[in-house]
PDB file of N, CA and C in Angstrom:
ATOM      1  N   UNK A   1     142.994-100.039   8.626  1.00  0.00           N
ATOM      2  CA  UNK A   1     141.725 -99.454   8.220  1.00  0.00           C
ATOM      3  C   UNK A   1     141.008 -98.928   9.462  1.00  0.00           C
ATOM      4  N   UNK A   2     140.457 -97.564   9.215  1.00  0.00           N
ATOM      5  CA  UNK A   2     139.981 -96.951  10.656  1.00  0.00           C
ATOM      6  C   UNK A   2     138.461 -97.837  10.440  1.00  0.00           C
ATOM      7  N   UNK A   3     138.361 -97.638  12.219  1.00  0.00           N
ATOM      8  CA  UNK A   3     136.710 -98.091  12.330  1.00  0.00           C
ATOM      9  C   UNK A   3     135.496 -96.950  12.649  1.00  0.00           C
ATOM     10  N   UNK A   4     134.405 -97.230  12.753  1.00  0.00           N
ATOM     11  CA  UNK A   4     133.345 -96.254  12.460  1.00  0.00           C
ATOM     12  C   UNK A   4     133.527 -95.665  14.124  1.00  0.00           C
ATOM     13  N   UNK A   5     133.916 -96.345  15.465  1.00  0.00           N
ATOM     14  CA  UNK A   5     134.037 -96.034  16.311  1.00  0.00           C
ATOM     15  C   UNK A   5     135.440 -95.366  16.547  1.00  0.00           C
ATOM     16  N   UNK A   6     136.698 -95.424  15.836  1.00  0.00           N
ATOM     17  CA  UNK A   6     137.757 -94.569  15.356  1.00  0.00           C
ATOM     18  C   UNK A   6     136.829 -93.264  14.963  1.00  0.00           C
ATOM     19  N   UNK A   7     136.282 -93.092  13.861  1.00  0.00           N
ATOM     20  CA  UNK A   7     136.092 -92.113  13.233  1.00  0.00           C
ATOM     21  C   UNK A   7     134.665 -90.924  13.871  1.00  0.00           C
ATOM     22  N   UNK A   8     133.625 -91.901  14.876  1.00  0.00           N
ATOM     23  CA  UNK A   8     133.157 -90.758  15.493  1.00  0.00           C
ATOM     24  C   UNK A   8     134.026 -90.137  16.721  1.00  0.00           C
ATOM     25  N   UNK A   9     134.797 -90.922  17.235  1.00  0.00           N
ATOM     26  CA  UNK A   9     135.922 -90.568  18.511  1.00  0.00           C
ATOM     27  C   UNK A   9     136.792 -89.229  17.875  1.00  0.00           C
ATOM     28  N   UNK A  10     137.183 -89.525  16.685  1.00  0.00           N
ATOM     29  CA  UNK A  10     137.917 -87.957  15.837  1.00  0.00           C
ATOM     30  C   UNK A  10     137.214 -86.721  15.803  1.00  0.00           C
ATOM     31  N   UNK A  11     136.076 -87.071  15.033  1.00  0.00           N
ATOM     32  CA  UNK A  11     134.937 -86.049  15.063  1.00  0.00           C
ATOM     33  C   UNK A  11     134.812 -85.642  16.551  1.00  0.00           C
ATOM     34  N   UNK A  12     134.311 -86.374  17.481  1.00  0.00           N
ATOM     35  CA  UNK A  12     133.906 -85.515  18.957  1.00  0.00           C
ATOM     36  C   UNK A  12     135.678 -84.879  19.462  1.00  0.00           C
ATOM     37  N   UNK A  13     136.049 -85.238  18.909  1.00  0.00           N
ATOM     38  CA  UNK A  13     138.121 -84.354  19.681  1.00  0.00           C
ATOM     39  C   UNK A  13     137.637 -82.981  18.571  1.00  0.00           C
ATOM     40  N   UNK A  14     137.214 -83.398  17.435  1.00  0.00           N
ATOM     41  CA  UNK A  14     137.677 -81.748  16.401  1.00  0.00           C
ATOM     42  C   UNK A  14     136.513 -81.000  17.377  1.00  0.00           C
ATOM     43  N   UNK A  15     135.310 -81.777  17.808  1.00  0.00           N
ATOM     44  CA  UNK A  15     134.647 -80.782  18.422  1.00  0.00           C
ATOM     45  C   UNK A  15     134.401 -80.056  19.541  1.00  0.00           C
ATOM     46  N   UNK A  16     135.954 -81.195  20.428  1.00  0.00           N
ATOM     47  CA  UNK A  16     136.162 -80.328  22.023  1.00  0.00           C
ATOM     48  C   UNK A  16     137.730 -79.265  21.564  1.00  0.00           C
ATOM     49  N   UNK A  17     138.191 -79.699  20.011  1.00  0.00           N
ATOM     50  CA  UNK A  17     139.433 -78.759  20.045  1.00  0.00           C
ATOM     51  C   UNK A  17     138.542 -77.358  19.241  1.00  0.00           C
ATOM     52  N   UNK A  18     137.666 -77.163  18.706  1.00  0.00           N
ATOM     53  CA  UNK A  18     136.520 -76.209  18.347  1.00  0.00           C
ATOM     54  C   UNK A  18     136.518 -75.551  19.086  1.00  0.00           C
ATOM     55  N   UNK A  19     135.830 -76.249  19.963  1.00  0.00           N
ATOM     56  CA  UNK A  19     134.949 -75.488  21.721  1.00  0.00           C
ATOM     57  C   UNK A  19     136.774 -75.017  22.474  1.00  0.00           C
ATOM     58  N   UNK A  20     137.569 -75.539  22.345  1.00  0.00           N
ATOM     59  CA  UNK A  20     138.482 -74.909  23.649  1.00  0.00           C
ATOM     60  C   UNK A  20     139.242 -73.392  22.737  1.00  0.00           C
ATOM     61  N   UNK A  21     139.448 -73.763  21.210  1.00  0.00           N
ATOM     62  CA  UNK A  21     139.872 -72.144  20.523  1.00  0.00           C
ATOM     63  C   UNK A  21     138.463 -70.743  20.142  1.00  0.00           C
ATOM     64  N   UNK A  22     137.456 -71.432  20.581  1.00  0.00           N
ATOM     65  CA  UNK A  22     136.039 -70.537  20.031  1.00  0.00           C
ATOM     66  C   UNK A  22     136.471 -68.911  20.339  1.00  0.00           C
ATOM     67  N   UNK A  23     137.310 -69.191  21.635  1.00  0.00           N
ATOM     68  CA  UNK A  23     137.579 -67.624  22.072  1.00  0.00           C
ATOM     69  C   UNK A  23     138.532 -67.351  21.597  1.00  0.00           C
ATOM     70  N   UNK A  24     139.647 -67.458  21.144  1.00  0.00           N
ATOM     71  CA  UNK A  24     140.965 -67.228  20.403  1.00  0.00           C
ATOM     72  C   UNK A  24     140.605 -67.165  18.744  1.00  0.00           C
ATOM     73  N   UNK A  25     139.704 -67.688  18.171  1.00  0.00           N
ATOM     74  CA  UNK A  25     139.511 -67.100  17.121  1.00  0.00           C
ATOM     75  C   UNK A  25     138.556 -66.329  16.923  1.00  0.00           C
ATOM     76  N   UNK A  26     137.435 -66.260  17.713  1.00  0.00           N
ATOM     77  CA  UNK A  26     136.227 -65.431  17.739  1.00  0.00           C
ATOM     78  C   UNK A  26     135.126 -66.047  16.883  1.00  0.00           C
ATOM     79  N   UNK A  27     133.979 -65.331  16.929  1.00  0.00           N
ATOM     80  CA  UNK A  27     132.881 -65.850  16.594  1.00  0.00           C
ATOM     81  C   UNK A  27     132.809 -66.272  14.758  1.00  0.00           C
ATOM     82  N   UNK A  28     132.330 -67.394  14.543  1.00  0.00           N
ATOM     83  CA  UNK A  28     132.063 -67.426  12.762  1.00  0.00           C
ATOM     84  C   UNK A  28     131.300 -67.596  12.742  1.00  0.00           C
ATOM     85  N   UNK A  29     130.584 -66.551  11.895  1.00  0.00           N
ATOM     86  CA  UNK A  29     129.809 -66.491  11.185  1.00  0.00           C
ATOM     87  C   UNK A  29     128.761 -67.555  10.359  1.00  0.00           C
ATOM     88  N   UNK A  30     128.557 -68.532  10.587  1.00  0.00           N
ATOM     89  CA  UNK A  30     128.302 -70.117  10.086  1.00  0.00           C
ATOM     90  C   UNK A  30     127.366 -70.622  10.985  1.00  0.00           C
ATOM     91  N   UNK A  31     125.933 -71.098  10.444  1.00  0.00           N
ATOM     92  CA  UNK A  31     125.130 -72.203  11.300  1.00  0.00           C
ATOM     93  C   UNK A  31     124.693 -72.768  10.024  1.00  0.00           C
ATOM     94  N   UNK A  32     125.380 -73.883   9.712  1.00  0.00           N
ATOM     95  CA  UNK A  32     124.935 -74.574   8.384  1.00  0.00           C
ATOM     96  C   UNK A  32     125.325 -76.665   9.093  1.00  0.00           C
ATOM     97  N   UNK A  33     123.737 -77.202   8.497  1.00  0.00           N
ATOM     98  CA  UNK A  33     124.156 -78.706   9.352  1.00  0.00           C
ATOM     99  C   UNK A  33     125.238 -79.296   7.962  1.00  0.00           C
ATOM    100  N   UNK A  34     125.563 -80.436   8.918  1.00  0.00           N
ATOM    101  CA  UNK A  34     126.569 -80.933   8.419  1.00  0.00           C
ATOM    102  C   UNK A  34     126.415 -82.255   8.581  1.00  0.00           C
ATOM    103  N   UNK A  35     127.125 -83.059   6.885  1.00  0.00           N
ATOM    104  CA  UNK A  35     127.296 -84.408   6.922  1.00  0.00           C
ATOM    105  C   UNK A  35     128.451 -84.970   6.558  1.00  0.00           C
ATOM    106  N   UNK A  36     128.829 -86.120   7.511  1.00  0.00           N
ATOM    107  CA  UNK A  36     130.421 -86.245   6.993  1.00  0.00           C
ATOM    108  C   UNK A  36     130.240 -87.937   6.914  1.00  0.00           C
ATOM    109  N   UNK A  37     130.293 -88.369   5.722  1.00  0.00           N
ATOM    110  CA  UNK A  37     130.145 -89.355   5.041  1.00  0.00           C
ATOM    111  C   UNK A  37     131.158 -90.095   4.576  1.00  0.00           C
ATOM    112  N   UNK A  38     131.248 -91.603   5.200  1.00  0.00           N
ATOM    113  CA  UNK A  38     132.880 -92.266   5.289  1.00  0.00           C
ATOM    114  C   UNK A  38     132.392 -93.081   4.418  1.00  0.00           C
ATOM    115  N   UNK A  39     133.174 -93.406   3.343  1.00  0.00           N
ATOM    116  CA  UNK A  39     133.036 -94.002   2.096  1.00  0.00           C
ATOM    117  C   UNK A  39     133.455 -95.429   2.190  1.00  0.00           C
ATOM    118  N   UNK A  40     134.270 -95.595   2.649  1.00  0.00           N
ATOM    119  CA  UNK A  40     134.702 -96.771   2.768  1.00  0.00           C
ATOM    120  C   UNK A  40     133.846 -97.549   4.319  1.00  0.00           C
ATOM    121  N   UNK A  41     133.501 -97.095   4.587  1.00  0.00           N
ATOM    122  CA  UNK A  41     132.596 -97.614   5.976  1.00  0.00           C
ATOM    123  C   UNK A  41     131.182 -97.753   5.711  1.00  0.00           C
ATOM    124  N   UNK A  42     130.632 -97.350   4.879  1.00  0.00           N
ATOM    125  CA  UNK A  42     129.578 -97.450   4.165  1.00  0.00           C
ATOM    126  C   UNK A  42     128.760 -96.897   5.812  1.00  0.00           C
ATOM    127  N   UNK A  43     129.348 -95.598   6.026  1.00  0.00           N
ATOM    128  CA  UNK A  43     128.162 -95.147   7.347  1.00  0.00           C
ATOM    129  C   UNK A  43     128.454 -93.537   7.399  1.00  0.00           C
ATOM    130  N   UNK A  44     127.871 -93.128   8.224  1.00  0.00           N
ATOM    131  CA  UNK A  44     127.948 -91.264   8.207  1.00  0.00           C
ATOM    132  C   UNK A  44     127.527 -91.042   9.286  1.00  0.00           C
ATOM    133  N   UNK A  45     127.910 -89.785  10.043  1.00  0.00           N
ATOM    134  CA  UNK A  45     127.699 -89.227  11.011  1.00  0.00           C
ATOM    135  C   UNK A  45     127.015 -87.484  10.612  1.00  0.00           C
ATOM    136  N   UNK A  46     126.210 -86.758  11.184  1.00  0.00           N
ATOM    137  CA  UNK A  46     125.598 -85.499  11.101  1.00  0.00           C
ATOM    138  C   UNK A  46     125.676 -84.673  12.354  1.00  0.00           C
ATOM    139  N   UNK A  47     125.559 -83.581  11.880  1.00  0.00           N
ATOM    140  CA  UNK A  47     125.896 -82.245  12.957  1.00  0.00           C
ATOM    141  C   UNK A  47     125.483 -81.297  12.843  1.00  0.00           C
ATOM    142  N   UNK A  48     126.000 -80.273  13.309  1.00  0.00           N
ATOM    143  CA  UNK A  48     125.855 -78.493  12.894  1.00  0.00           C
ATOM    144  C   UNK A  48     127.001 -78.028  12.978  1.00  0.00           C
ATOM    145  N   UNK A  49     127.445 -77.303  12.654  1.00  0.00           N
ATOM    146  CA  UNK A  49     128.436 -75.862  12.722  1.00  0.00           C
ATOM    147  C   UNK A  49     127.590 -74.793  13.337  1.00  0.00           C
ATOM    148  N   UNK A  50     127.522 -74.270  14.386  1.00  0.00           N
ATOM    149  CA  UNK A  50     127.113 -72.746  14.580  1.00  0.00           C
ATOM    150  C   UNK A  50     128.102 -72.391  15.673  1.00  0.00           C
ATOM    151  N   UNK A  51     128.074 -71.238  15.274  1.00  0.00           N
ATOM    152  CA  UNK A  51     129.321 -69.835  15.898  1.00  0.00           C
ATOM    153  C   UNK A  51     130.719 -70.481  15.980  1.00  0.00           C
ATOM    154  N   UNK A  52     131.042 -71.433  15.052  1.00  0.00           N
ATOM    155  CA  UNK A  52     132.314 -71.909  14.859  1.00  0.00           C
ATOM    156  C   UNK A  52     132.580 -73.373  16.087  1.00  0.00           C
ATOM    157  N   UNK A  53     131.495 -73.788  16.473  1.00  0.00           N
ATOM    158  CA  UNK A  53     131.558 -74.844  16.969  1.00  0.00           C
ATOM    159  C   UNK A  53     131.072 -76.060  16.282  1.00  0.00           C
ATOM    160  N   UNK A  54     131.488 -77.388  16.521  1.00  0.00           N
ATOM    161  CA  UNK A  54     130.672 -78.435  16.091  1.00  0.00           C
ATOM    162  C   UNK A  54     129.741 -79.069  17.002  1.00  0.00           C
ATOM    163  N   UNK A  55     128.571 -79.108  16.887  1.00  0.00           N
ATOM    164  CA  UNK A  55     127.523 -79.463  17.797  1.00  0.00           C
ATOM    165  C   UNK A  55     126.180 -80.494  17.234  1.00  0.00           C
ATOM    166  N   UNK A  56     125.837 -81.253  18.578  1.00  0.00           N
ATOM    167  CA  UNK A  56     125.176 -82.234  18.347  1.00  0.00           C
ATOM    168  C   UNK A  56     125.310 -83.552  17.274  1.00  0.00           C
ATOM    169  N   UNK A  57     126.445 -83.852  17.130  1.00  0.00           N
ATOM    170  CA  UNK A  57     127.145 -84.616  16.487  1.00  0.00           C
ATOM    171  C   UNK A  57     126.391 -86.291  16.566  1.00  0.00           C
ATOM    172  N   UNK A  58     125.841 -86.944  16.062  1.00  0.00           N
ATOM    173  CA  UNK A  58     124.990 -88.238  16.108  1.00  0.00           C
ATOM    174  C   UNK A  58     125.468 -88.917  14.614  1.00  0.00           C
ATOM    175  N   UNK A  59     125.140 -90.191  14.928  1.00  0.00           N
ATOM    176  CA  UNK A  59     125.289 -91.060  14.077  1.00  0.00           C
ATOM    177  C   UNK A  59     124.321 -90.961  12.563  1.00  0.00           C
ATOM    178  N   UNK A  60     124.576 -91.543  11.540  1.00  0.00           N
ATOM    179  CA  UNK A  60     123.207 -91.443  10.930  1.00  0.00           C
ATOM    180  C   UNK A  60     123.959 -90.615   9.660  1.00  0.00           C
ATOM    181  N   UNK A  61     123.235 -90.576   8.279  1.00  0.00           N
ATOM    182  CA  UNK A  61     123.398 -89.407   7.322  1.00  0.00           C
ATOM    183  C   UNK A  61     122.340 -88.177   7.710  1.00  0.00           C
ATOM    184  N   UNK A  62     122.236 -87.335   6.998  1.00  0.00           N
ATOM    185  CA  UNK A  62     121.283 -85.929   6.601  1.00  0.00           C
ATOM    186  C   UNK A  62     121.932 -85.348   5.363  1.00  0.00           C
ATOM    187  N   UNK A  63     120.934 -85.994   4.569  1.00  0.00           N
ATOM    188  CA  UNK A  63     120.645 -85.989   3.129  1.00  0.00           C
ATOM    189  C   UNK A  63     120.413 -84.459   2.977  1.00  0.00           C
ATOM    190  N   UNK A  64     119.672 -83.739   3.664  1.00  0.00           N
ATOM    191  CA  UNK A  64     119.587 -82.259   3.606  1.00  0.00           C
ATOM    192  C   UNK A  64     120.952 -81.183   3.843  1.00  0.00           C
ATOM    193  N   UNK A  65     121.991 -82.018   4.365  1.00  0.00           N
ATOM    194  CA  UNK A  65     122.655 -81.057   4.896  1.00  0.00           C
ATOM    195  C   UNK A  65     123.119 -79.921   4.432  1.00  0.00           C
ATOM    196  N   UNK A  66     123.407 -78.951   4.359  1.00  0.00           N
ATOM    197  CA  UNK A  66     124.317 -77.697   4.069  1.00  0.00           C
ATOM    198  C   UNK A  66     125.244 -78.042   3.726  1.00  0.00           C
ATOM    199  N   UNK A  67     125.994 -79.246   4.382  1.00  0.00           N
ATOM    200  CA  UNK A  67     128.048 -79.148   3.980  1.00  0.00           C
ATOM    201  C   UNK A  67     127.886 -80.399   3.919  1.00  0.00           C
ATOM    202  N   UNK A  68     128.124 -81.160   2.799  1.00  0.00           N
ATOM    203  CA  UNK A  68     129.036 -82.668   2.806  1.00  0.00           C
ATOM    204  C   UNK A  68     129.923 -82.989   2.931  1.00  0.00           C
ATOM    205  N   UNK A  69     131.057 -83.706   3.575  1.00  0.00           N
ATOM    206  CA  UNK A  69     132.394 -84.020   3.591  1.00  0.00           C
ATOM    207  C   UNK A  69     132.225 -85.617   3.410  1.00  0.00           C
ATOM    208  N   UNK A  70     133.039 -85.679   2.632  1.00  0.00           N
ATOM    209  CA  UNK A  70     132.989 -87.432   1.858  1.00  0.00           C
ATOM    210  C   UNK A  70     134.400 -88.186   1.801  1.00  0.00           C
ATOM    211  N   UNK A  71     134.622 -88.946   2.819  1.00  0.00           N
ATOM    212  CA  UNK A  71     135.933 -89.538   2.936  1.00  0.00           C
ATOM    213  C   UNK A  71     136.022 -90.877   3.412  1.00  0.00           C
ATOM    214  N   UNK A  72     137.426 -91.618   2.813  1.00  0.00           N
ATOM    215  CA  UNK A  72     137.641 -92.810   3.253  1.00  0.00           C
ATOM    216  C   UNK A  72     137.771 -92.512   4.780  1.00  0.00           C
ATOM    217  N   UNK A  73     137.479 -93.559   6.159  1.00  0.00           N
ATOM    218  CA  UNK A  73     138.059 -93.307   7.329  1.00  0.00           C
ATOM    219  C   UNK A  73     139.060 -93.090   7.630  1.00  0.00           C
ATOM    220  N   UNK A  74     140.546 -93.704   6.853  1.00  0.00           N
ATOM    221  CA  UNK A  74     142.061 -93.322   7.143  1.00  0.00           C
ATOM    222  C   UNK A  74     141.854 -91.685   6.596  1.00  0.00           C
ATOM    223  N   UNK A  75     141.025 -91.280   5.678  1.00  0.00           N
ATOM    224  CA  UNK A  75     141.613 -89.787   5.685  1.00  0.00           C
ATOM    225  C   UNK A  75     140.830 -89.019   6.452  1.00  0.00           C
ATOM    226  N   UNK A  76     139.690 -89.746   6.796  1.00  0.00           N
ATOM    227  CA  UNK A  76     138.952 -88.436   7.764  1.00  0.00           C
ATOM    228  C   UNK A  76     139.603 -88.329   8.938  1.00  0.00           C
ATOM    229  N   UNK A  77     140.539 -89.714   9.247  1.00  0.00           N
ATOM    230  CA  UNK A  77     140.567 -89.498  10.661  1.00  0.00           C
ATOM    231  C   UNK A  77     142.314 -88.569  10.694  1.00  0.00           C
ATOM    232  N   UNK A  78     142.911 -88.691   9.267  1.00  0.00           N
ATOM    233  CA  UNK A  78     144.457 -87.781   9.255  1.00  0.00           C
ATOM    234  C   UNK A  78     143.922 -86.500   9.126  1.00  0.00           C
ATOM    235  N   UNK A  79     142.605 -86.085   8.803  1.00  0.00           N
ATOM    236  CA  UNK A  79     142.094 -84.954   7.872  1.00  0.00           C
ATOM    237  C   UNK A  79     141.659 -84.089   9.846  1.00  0.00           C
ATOM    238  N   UNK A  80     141.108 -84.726  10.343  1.00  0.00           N
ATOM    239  CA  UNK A  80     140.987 -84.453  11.942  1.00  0.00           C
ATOM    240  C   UNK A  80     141.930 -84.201  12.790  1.00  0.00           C
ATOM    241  N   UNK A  81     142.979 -84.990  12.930  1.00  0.00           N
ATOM    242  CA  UNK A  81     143.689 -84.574  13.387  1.00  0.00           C
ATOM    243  C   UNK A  81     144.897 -84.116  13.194  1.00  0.00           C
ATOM    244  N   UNK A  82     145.355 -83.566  11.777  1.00  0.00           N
ATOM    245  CA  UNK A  82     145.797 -82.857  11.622  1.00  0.00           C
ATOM    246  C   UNK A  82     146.964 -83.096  10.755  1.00  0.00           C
ATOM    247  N   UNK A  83     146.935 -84.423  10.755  1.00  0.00           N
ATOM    248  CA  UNK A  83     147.931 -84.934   9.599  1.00  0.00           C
ATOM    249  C   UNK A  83     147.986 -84.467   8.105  1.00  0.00           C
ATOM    250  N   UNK A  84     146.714 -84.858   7.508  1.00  0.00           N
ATOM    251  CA  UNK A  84     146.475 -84.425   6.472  1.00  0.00           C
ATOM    252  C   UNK A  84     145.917 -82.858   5.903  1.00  0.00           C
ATOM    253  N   UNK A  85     146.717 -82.061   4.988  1.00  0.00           N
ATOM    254  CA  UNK A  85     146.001 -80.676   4.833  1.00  0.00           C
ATOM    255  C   UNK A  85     144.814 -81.225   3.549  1.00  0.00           C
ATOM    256  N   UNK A  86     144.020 -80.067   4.087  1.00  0.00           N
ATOM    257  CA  UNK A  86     142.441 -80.173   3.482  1.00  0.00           C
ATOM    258  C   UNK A  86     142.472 -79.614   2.160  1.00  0.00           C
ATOM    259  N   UNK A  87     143.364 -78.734   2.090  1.00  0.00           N
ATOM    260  CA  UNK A  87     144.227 -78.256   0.157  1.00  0.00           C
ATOM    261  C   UNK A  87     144.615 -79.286  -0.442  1.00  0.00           C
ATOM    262  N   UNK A  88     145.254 -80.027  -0.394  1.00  0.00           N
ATOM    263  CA  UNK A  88     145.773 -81.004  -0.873  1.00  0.00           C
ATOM    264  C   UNK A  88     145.415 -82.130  -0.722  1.00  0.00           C
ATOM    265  N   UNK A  89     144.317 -82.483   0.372  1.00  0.00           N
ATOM    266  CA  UNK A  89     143.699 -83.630   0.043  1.00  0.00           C
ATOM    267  C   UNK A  89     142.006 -83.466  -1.000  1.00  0.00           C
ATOM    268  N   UNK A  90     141.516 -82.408  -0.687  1.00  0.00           N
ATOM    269  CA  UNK A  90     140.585 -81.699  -2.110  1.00  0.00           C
ATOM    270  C   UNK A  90     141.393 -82.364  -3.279  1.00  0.00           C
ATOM    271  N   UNK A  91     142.220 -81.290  -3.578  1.00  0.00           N
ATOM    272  CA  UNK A  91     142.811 -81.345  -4.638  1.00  0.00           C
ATOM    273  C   UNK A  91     143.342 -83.154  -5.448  1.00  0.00           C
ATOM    274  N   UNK A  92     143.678 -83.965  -4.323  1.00  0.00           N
ATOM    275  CA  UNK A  92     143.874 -85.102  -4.615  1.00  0.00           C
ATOM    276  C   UNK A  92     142.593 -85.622  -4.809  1.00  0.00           C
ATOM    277  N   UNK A  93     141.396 -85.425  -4.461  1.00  0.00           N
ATOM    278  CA  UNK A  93     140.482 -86.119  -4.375  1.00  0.00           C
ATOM    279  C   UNK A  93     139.986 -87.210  -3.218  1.00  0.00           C
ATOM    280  N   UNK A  94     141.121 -86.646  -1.818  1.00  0.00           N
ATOM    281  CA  UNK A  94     140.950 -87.589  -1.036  1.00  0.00           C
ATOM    282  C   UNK A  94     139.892 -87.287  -0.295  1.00  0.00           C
ATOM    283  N   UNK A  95     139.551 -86.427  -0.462  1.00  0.00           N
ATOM    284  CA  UNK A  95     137.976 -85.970   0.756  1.00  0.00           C
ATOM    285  C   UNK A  95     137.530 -84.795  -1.015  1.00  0.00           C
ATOM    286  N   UNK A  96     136.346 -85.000  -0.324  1.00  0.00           N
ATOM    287  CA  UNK A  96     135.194 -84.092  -1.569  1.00  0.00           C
ATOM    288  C   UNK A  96     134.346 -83.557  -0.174  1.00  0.00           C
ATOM    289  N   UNK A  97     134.136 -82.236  -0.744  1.00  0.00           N
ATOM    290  CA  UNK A  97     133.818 -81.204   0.420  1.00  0.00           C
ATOM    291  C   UNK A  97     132.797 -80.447  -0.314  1.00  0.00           C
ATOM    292  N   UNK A  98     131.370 -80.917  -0.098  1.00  0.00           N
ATOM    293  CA  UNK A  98     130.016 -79.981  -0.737  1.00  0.00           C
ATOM    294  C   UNK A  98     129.220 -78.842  -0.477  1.00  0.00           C
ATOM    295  N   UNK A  99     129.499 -78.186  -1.067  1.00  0.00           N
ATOM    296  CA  UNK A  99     129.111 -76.714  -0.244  1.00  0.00           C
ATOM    297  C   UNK A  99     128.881 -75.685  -0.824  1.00  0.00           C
ATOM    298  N   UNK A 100     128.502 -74.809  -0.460  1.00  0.00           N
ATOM    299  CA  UNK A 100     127.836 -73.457  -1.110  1.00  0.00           C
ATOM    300  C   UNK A 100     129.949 -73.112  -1.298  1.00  0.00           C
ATOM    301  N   UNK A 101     130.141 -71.968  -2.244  1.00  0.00           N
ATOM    302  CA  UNK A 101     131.273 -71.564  -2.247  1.00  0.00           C
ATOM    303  C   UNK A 101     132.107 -70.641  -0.561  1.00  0.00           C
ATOM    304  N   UNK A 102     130.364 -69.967  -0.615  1.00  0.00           N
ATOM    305  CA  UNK A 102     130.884 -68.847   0.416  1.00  0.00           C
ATOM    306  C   UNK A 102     131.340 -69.334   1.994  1.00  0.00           C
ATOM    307  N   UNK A 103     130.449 -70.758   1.934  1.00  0.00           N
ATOM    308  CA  UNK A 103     130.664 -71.654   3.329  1.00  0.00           C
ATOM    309  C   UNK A 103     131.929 -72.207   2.896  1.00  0.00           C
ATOM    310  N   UNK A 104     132.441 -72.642   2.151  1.00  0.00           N
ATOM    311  CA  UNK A 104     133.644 -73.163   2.230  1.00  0.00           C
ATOM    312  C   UNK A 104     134.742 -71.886   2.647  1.00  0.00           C
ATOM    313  N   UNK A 105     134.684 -70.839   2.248  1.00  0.00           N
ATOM    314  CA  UNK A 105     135.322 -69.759   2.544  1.00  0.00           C
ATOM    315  C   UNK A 105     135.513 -69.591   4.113  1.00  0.00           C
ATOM    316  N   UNK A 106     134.458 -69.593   4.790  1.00  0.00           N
ATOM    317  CA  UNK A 106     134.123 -69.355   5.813  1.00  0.00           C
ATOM    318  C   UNK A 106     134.671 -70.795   6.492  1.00  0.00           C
ATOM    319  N   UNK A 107     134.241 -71.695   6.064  1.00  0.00           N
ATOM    320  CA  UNK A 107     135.107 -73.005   6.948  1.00  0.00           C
ATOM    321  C   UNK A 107     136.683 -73.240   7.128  1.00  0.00           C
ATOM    322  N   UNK A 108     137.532 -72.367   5.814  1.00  0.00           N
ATOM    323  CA  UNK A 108     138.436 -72.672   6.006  1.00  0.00           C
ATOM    324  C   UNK A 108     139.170 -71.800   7.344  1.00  0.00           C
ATOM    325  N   UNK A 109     138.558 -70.976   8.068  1.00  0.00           N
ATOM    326  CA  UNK A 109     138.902 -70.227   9.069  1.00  0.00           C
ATOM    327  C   UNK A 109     138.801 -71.546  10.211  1.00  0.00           C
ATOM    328  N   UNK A 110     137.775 -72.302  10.048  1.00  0.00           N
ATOM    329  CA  UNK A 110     138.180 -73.039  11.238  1.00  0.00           C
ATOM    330  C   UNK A 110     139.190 -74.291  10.946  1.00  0.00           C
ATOM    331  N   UNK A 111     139.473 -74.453  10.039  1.00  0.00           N
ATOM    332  CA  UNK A 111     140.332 -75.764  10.226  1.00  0.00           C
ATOM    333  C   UNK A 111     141.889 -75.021  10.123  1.00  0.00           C
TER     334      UNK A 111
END
C-alpha cells in the first residue's frame, strides 16, 4: 500500500518530468487548479496546471478546483509513473478524472 509521502514524491517527479519536456511539446494551452485526491489515504494534495506545467503543488484538498483526479495511492502512483494507462484505468474506474470535457482534451496532450 503506497504512503501519502510515496504519493506526493510521484506528483513532484510528474512535475520535474513536465518542466524538462515543456519545450519538446510546446506550450498548452491550460491554467486550470488542480486536485488529486487519494481515496484510500483519506488525504489530497492541490496545484495548478499552467502552460503545461505542474506548479505549486502543496498538501491539502481545493474543493474549488478545475480538475479532480480521484485515486487509490497504488494507482496514482502506477498512473504517474507510467505503469498504468489513464484510458483504461478511467474506463476501469480506477482513477475518476473531473473536468470540464474540453480540459480533459487538452490534458490528454500532457500525459
Amino acid at each position: 500500500m503506497a504512503t501519502v509521502d510515496e504519493c506526493r514524491t510521484a506528483l513532484h517527479a510528474l512535475a520535474a518530468k513536465l518542466a524538462a519536456n515543456a519545450e519538446a511539446r510546446g506550450k498548452l494551452d491550460l491554467d486550470r487548479t488542480l486536485a488529486c485526491r487519494v481515496t484510500d489515504l483519506n488525504t489530497a494534495f492541490h496545484g495548478r496546471l499552467a502552460g503545461g506545467l505542474l506548479v505549486d503543488i502543496a498538501d491539502g484538498d481545493d474543493p474549488k478546483a478545475k480538475i479532480a483526479l480521484l485515486a487509490a495511492g497504488d494507482d496514482l502512483i502506477a498512473l504517474l509513473n507510467g505503469r498504468l494507462d489513464i484510458t483504461r484505468a478511467i474506463a476501469a474506474r480506477q482513477v475518476v478524472v473531473k473536468a470540464n470535457p474540453f480540459d480533459l482534451l487538452k490534458l490528454r496532450k500532457l500525459l
